[in-house]
Every structure is written in structure tokens, then in C-alpha cells.
C-alpha atoms as a PDB file:
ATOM      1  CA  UNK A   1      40.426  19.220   6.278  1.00  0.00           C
ATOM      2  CA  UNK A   2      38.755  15.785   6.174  1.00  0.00           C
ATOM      3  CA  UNK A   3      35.671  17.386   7.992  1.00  0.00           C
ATOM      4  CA  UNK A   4      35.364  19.878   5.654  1.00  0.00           C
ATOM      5  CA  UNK A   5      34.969  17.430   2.960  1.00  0.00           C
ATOM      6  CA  UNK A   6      32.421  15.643   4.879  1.00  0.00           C
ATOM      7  CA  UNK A   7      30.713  19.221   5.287  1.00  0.00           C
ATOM      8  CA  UNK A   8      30.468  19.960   1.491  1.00  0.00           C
ATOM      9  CA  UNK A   9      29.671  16.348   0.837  1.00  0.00           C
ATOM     10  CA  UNK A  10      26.894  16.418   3.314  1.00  0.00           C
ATOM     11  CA  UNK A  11      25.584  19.968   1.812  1.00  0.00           C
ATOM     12  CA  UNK A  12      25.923  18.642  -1.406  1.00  0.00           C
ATOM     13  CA  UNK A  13      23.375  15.539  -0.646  1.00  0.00           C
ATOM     14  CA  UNK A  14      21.173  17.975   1.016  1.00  0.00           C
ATOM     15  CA  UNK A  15      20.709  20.107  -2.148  1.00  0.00           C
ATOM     16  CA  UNK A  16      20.835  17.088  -4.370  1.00  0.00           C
ATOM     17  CA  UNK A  17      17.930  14.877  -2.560  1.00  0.00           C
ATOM     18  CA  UNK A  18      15.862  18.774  -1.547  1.00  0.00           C
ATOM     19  CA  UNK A  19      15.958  19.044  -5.652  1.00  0.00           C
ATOM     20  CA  UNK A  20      14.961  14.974  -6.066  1.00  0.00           C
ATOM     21  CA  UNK A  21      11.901  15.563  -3.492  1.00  0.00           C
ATOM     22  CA  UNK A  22      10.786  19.000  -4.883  1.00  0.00           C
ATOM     23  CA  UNK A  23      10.772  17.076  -8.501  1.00  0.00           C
ATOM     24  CA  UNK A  24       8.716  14.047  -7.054  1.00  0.00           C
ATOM     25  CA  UNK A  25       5.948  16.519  -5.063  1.00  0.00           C
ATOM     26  CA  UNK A  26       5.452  18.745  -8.193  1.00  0.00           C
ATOM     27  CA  UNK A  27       3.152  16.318 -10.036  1.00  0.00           C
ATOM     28  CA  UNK A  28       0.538  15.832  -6.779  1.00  0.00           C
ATOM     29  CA  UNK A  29       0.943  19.587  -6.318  1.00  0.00           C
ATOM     30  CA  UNK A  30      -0.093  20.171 -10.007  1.00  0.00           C
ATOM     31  CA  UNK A  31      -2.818  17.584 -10.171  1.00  0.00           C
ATOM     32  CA  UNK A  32      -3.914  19.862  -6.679  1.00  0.00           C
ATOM     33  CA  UNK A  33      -4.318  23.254  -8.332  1.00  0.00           C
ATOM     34  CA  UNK A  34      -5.849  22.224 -11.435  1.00  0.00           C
ATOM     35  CA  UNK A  35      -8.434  20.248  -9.411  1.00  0.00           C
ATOM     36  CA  UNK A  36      -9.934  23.925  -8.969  1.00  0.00           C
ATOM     37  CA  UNK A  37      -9.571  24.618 -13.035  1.00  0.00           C
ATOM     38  CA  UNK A  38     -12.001  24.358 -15.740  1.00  0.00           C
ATOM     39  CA  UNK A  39     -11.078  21.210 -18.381  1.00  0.00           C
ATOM     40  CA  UNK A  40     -10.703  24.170 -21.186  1.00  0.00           C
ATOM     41  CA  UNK A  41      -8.169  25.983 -18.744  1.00  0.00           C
ATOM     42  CA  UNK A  42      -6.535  23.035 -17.788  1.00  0.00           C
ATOM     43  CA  UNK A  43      -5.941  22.447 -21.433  1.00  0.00           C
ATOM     44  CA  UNK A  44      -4.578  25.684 -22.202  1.00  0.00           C
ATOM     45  CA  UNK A  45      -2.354  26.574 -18.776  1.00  0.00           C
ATOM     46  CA  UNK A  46      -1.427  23.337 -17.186  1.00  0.00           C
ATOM     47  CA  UNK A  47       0.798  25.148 -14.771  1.00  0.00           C
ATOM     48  CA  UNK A  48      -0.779  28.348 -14.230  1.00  0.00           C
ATOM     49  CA  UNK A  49      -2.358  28.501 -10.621  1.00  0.00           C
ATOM     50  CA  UNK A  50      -5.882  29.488 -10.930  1.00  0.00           C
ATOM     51  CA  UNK A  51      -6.963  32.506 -11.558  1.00  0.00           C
ATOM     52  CA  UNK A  52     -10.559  34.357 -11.759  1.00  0.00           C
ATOM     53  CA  UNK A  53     -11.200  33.084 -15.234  1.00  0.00           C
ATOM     54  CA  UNK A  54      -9.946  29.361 -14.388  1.00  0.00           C
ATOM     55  CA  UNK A  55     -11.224  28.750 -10.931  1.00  0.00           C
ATOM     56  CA  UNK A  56     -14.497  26.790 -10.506  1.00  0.00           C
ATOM     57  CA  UNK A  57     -14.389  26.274  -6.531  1.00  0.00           C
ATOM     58  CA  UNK A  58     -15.073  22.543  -5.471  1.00  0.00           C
ATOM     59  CA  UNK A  59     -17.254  21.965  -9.081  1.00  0.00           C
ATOM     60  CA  UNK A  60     -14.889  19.334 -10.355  1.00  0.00           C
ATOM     61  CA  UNK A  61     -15.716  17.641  -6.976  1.00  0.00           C
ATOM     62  CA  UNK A  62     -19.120  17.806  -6.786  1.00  0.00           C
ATOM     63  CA  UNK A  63     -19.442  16.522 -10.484  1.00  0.00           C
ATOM     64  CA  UNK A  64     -16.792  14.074  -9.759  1.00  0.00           C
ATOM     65  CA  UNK A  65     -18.609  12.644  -6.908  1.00  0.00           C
ATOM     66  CA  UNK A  66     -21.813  12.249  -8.446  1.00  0.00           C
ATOM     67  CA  UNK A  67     -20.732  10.688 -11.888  1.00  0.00           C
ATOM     68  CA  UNK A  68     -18.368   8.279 -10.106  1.00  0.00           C
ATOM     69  CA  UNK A  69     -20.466   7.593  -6.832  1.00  0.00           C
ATOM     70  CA  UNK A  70     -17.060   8.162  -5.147  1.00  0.00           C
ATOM     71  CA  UNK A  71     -18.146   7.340  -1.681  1.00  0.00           C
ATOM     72  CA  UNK A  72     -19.528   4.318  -2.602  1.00  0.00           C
ATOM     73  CA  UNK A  73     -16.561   3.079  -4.130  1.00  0.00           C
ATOM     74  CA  UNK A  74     -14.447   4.774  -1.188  1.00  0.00           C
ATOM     75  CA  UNK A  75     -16.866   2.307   0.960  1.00  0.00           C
ATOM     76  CA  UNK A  76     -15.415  -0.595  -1.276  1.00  0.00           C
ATOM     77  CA  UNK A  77     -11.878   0.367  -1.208  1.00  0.00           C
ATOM     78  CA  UNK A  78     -11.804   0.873   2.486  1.00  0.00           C
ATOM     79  CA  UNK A  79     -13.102  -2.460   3.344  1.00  0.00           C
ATOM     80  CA  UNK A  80     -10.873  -4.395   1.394  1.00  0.00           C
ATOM     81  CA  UNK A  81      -7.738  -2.340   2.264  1.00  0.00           C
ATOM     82  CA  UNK A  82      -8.548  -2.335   6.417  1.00  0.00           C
ATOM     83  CA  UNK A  83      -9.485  -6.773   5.912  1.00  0.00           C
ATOM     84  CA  UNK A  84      -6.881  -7.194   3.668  1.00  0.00           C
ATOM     85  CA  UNK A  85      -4.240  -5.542   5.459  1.00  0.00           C
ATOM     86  CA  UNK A  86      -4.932  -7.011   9.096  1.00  0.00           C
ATOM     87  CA  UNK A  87      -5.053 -10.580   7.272  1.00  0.00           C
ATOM     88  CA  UNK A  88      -2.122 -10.176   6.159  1.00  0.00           C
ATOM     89  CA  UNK A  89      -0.414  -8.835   9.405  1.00  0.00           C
ATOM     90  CA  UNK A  90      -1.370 -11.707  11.253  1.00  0.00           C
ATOM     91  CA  UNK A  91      -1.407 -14.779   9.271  1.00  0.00           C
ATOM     92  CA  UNK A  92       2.202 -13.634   7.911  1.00  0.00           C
ATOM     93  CA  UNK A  93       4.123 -12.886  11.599  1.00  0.00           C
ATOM     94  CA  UNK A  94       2.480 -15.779  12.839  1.00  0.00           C
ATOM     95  CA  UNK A  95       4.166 -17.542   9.876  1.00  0.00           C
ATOM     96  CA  UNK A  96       7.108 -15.841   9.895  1.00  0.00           C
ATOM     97  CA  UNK A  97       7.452 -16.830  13.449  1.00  0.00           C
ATOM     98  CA  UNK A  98       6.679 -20.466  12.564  1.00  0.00           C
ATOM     99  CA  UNK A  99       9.926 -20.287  10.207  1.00  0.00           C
ATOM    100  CA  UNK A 100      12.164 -18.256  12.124  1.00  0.00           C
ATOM    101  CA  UNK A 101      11.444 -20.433  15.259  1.00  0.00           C
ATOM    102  CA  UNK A 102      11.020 -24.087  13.652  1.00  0.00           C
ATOM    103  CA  UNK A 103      14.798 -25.226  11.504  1.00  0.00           C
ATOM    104  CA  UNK A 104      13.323 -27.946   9.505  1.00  0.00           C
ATOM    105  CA  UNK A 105      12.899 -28.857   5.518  1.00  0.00           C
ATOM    106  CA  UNK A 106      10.279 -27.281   4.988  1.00  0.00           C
ATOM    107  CA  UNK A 107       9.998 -24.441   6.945  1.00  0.00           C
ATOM    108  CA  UNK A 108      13.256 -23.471   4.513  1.00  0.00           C
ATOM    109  CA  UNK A 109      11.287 -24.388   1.689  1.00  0.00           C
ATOM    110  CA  UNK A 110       8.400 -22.587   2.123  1.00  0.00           C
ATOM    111  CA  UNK A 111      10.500 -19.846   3.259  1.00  0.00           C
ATOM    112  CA  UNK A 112      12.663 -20.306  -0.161  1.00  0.00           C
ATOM    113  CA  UNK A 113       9.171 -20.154  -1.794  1.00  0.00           C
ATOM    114  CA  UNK A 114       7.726 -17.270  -0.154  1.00  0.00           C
ATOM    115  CA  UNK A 115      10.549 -15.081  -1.509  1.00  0.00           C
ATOM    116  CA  UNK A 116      10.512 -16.398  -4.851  1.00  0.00           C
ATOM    117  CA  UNK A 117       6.789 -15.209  -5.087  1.00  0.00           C
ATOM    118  CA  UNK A 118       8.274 -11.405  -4.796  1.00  0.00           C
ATOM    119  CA  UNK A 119       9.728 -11.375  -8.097  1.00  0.00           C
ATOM    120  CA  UNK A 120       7.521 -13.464 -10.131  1.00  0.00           C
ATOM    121  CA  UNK A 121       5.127 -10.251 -11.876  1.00  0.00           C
ATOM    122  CA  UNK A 122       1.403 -10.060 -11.626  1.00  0.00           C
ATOM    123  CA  UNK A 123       0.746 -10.301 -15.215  1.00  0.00           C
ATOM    124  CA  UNK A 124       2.351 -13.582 -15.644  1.00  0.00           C
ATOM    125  CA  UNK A 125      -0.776 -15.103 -13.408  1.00  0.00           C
ATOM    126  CA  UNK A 126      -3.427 -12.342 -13.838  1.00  0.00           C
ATOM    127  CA  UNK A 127      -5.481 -14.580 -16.887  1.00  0.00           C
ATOM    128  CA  UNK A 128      -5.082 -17.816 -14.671  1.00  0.00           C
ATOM    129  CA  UNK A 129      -5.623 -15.859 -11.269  1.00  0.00           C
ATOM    130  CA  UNK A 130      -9.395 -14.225 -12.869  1.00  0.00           C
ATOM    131  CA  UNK A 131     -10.463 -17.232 -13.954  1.00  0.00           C
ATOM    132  CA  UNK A 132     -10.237 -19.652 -10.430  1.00  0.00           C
ATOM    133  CA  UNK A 133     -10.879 -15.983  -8.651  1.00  0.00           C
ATOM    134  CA  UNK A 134     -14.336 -16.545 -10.795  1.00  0.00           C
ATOM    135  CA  UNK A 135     -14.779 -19.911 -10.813  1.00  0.00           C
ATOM    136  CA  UNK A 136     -14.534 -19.858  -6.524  1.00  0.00           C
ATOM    137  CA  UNK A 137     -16.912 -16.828  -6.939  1.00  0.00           C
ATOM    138  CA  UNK A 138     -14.133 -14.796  -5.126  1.00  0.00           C
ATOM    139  CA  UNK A 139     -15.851 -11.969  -7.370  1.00  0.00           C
ATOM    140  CA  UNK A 140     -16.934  -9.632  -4.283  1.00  0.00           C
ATOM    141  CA  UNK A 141     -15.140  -7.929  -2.003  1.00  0.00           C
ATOM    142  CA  UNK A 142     -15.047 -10.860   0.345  1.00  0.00           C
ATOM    143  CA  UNK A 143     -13.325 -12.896  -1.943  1.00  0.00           C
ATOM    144  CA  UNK A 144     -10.973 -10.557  -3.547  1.00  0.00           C
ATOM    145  CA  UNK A 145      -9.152 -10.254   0.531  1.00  0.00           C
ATOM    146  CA  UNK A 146      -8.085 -13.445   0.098  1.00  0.00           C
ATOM    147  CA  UNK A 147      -6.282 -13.017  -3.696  1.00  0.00           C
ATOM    148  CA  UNK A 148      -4.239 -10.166  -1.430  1.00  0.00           C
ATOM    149  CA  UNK A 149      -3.409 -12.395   1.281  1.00  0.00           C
ATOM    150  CA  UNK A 150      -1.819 -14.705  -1.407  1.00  0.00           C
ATOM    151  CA  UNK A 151       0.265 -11.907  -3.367  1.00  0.00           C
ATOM    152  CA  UNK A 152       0.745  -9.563  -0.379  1.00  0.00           C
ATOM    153  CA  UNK A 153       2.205 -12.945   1.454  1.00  0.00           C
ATOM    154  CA  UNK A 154       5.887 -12.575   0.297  1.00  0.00           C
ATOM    155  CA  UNK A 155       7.391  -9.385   1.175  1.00  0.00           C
ATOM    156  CA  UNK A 156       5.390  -9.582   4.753  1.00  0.00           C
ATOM    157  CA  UNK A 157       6.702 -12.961   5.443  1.00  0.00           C
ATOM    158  CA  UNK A 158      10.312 -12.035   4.177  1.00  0.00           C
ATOM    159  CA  UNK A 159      10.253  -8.854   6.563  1.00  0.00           C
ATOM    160  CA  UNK A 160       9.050 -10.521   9.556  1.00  0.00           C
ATOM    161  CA  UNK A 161      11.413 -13.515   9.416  1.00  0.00           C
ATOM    162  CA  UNK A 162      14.421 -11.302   9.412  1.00  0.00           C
ATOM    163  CA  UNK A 163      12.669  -9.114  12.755  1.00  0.00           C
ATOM    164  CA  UNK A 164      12.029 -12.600  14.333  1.00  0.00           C
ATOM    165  CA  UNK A 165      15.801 -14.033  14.141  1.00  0.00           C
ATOM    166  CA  UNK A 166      16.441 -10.857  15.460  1.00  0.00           C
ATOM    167  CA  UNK A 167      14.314 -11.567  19.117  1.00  0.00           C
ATOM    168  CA  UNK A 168      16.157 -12.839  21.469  1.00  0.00           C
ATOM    169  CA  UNK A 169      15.004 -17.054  21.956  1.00  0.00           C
ATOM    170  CA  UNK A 170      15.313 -16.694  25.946  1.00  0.00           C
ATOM    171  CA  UNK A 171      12.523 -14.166  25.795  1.00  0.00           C
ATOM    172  CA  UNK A 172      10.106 -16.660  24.789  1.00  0.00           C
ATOM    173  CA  UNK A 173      11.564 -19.439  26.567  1.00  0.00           C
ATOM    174  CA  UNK A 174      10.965 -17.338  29.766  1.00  0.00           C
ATOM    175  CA  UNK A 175       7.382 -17.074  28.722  1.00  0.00           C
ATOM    176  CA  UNK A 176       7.111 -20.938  28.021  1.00  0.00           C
ATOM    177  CA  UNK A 177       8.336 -21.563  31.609  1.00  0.00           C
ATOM    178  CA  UNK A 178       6.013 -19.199  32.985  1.00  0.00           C
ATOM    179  CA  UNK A 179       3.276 -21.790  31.615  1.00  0.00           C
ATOM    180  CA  UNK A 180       2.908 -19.588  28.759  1.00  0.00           C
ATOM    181  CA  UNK A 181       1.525 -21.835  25.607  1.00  0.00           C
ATOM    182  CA  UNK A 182       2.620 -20.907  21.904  1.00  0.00           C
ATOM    183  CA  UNK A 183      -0.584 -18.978  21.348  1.00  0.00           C
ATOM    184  CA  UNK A 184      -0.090 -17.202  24.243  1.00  0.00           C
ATOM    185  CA  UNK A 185       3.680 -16.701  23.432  1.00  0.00           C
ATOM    186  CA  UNK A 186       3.159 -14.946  20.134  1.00  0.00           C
ATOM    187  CA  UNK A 187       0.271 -12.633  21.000  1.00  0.00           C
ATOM    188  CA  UNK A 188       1.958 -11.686  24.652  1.00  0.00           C
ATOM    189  CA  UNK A 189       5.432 -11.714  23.901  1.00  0.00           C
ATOM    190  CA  UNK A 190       6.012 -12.001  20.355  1.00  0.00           C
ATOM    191  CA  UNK A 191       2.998  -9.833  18.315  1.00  0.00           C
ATOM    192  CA  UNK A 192       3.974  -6.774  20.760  1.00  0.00           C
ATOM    193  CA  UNK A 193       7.718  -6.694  19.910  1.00  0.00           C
ATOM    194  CA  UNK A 194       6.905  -6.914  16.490  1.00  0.00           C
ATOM    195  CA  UNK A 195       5.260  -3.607  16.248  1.00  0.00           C
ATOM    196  CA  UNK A 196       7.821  -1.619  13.952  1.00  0.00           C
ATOM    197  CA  UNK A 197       7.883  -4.151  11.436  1.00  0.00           C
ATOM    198  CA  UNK A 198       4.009  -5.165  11.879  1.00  0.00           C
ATOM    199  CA  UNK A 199       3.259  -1.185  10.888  1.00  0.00           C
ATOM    200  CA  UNK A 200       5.988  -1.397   7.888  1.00  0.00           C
ATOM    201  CA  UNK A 201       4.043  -3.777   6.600  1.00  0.00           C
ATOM    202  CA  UNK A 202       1.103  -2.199   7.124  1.00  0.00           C
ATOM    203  CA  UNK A 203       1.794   0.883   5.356  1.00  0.00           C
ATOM    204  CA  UNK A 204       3.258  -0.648   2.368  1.00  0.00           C
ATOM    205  CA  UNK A 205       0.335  -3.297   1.851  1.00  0.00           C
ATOM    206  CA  UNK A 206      -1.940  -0.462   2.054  1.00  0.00           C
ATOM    207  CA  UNK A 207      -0.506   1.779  -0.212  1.00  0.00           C
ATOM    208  CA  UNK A 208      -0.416  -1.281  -2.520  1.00  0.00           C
ATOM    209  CA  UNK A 209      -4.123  -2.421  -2.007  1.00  0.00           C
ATOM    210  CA  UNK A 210      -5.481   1.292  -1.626  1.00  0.00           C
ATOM    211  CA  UNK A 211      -3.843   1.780  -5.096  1.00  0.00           C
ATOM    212  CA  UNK A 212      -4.279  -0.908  -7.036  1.00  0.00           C
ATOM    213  CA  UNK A 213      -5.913  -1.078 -10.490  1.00  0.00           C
ATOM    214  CA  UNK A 214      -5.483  -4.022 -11.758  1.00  0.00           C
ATOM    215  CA  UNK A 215      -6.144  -6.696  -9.827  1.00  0.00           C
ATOM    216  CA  UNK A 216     -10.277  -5.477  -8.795  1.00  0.00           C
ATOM    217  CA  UNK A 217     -10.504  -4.487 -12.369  1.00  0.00           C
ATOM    218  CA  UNK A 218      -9.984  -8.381 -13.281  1.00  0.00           C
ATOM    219  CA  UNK A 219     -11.473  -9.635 -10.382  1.00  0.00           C
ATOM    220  CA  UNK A 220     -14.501  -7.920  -8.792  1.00  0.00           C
ATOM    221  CA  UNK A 221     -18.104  -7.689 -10.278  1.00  0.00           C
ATOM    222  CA  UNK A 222     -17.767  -3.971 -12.121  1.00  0.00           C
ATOM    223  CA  UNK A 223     -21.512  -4.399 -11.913  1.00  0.00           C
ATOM    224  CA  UNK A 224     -21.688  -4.305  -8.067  1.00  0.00           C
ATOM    225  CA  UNK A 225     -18.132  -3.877  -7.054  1.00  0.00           C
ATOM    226  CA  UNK A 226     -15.835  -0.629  -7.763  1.00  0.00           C
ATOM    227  CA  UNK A 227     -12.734   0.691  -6.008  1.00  0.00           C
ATOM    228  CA  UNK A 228     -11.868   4.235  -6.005  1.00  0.00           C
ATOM    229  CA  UNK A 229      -9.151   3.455  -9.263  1.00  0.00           C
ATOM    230  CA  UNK A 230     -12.315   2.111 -11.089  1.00  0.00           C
ATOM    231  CA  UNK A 231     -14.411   4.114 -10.496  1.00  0.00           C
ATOM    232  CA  UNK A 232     -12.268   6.824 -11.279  1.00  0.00           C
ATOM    233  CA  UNK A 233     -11.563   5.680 -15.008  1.00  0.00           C
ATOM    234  CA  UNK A 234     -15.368   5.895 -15.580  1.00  0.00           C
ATOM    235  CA  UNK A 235     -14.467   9.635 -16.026  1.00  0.00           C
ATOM    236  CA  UNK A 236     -12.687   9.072 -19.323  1.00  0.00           C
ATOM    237  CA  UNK A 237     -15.642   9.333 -22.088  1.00  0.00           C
ATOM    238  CA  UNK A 238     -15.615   8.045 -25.462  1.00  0.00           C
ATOM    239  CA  UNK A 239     -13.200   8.681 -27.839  1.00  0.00           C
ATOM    240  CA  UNK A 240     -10.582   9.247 -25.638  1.00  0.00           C
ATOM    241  CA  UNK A 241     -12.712  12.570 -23.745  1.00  0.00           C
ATOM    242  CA  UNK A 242     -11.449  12.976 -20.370  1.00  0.00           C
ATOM    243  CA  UNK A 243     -13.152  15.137 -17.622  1.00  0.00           C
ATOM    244  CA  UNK A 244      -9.739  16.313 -16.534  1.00  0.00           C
ATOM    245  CA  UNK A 245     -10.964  18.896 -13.702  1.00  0.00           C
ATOM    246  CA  UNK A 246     -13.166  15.898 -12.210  1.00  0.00           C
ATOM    247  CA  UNK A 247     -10.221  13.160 -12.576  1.00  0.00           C
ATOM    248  CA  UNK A 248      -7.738  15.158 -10.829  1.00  0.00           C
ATOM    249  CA  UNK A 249     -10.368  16.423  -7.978  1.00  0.00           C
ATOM    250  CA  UNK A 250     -11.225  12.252  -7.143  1.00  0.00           C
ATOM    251  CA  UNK A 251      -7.502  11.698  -7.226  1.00  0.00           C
ATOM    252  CA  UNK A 252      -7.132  14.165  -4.783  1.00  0.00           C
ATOM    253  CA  UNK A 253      -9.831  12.577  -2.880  1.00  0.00           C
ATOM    254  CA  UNK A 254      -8.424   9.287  -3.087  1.00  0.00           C
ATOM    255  CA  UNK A 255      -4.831  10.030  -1.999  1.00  0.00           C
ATOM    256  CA  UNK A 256      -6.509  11.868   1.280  1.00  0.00           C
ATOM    257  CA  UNK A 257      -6.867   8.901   2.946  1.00  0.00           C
ATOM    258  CA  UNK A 258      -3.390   6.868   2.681  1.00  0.00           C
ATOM    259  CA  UNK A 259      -1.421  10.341   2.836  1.00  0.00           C
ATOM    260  CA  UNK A 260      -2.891  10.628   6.610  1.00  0.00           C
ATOM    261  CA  UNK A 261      -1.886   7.116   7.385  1.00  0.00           C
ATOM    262  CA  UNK A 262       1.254   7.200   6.464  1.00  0.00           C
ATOM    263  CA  UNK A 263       1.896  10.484   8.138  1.00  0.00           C
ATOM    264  CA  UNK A 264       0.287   9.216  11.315  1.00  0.00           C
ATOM    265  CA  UNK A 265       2.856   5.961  10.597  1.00  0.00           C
ATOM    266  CA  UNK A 266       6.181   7.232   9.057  1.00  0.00           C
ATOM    267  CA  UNK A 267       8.512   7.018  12.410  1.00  0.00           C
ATOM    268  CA  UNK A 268       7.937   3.277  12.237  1.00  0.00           C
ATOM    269  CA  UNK A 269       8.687   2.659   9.017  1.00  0.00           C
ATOM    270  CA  UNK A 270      12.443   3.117   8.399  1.00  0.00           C
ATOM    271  CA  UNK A 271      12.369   1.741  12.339  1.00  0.00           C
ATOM    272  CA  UNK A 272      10.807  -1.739  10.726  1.00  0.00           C
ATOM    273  CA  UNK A 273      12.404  -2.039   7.558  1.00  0.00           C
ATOM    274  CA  UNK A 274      16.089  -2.028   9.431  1.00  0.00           C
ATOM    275  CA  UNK A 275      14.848  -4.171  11.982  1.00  0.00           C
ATOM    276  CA  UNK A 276      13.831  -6.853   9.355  1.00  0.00           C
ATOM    277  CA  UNK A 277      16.864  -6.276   7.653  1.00  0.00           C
ATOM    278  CA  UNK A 278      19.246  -7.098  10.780  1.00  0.00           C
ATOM    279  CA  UNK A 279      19.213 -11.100  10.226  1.00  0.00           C
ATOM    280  CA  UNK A 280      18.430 -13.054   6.789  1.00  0.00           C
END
């Protein structure tokens, strides 16, 4: 009897998140299909599928491309993404191990800190942030790496401090005997455990950076400087015209890149996320 309640339960859950993930992949799978639709068709039928009248081929990305100089900004977003996201990989675990390994003052503190920067919201700091970003002429794509490092800090630091507590201390104590110093320690011993929790964090500062609006919009030159996001707004005309076939084809574009990552990634990532959740 009991299993039989755990069978319609479990069929139950199956239909209830299949229905949650069909509702959540209908939106890219719209903005798909009507990248191959004129803007007057995508006005009128929304949810058709294309037809011989509303089909235009790859136009809307040939247009889109040119207006936008996509693969310049794709240039842009890729370098700051791939620098951003390594910086923050190692100068977090090697912090993280700092804390996890060293029980003093402030090692807690900072700790304390770092996890009180999570829920403290971007906009609270964005006016304050632009200004130093310009007045340290962080304004290039150099400079903007480092703003990430600062807000991308938090979450990677909490998530590798829980993984580290959960390494055993003889490991590295075997390593120490073996004449092993603490550089040696963390990138031989440590760094290579870490993996699951190193590509977590990966994934999930990338999708951020890859993503994100905001904070390039405020800080980089617009004159020299454009990520894919920017660039794409430059499709939306005057008086609130929008090139909708083009918009949709770049977004398209755009989400190309991080989908295949985090396909190539996804068996680490609920892998990495328990494993920093084991100790607090």
C-alpha cells in the first residue's frame, strides 16, 4: 500500500515538474522560431511557426550582425567572462582554503563578511561603484574583471569553504610531511579535489557575467567597449521601434555559447553544490 503511494506521488512530481520545464523552455523556443519571421509577422502571429509568407531564412541574422557588430562585442563578452571567471576560481578557493584551514578572528570575520556581500543588491552600490570604477579608469575591459572579482567574491567563497571543511585535514598533512609547502599543497592536493565545486562555480559566474546588463552598461566605455547585452539594445530605434526579427536572432546567438558550456558542465554541478553544502 505504502509503495503505491510513493508510486503515484512519484508520477505525480514527474508530470508536475515535465509541465514546470515545458513552461520555462517555451519562451527560448518562441524567441527561436520567430528569429526566422519578418517584424510585421512577428507582430501579427507571435506563435505561429513560420510559414512561406513569414520566413526570411537567416535575414534577421545577417542584419542583426551587421547593425550590432555582434562579433565584436561577442569578442568583448568572451574576454571578460573566460578572465573574470578563472579570477575568480582561484583567488576565491585559495581563500576559501585560507578560512576553512586557518580558526582565527578574522578569518571568521571576513568569512562573516563575505556572506553578507550576497544579499546586499547591486543597485544599492551601482552610482558609487561607476564613479571609483571611472575615477581608477577601470572603464575597459581590463578593469571591469576586477569589479567581478569583487561582486562574484561571495557566493564562490561561501561554496568553497563548505567543500574545504569537508576534505579530510590528514590529506594535506600527509602532503606537508612529504616536504610539500602550502603552495604546493593547494595546487597538488587541494585545487584537484576541488573540481566539482571549482566547475559549480564556474558555470554560475559565467552565466552571471555572460548575461549581465547592467554592470558594463555603467561601467565600460560604450564608445569602445560593448558586450553582447549592449550591443543588443542598440536594436531598439527611436520611439520605442524595435527590430524584433534581428533582437531575437542575436539572442539566439548570444545564448549559443553558455548553453554549450553548461551542457558540456551539468554532471558537476548538482555534484558541487551538495558538496559545498555538506559542512557550514
Amino acid at each position: 500500500m505504502e509503495n503505491a503511494r510513493k508510486a503515484k506521488h512519484g508520477w505525480a512530481l514527474t508530470l508536475f515538474f515535465t509541465i514546470l520545464s515545458v513552461v520555462y523552455i517555451l519562451p527560448i523556443v518562441i524567441v527561436v522560431y520567430n528569429s526566422f519571421k519578418s517584424k510585421v509577422w512577428i507582430n501579427k502571429t507571435p506563435f505561429a511557426l513560420p510559414n512561406e509568407k513569414s520566413f526570411v531564412e537567416f535575414l534577421n541574422y545577417t542584419k542583426g550582425i551587421e547593425k550590432t557588430n555582434f562579433f565584436g562585442a561577442f569578442v568583448v563578452s568572451l574576454f571578460i567572462t573566460v578572465i573574470s571567471v578563472l579570477l575568480i576560481c582561484l583567488c576565491t578557493s585559495m581563500c576559501a582554503w585560507y578560512i576553512a584551514r586557518v580558526n582565527s578572528a578574522f578569518s571568521r570575520t571576513f568569512y562573516m563578511l563575505c556572506a553578507f556581500s550576497m544579499i546586499v543588491p547591486f543597485q544599492m552600490v551601482m552610482f558609487t561603484l561607476s564613479k571609483i570604477a571611472n575615477m581608477l579608469h577601470c572603464s575597459n575591459p581590463f578593469g571591469i574583471i576586477f569589479v567581478y572579482l569583487g561582486f562574484g567574491a561571495g557566493l564562490a567563497i561561501f561554496m568553497f569553504v563548505g567543500f574545504v571543511k569537508s576534505i579530510p585535514l590528514e590529506i594535506e598533512e600527509a602532503a606537508m610531511i612529504d616536504g610539500c609547502n602550502p603552495l604546493q599543497t593547494f595546487f597538488g592536493v587541494v585545487l584537484p579535489i576541488m573540481k566539482p565545486t571549482m566547475i559549480t562555480v564556474a558555470i554560475l559566474q559565467a552565466m552571471w557575467i555572460w548575461n549581465d546588463y547592467l554592470l558594463p552598461y555603467l561601467v565600460l566605455d560604450q564608445r569602445k567597449w560593448k558586450t553582447i547585452p549592449i550591443a543588443v539594445q542598440y536594436l531598439k530605434g527611436g520611439y520605442g521601434a524595435v527590430e524584433m526579427g534581428q533582437m531575437m536572432a542575436m539572442l539566439v546567438l548570444a545564448i549559443i555559447p553558455i548553453v554549450i558550456f553548461y551542457l558540456a558542465c551539468q554532471k558537476y554541478i548538482i555534484e558541487g553544490v551538495v558538496a559545498g553544502a555538506v559542512k557550514g
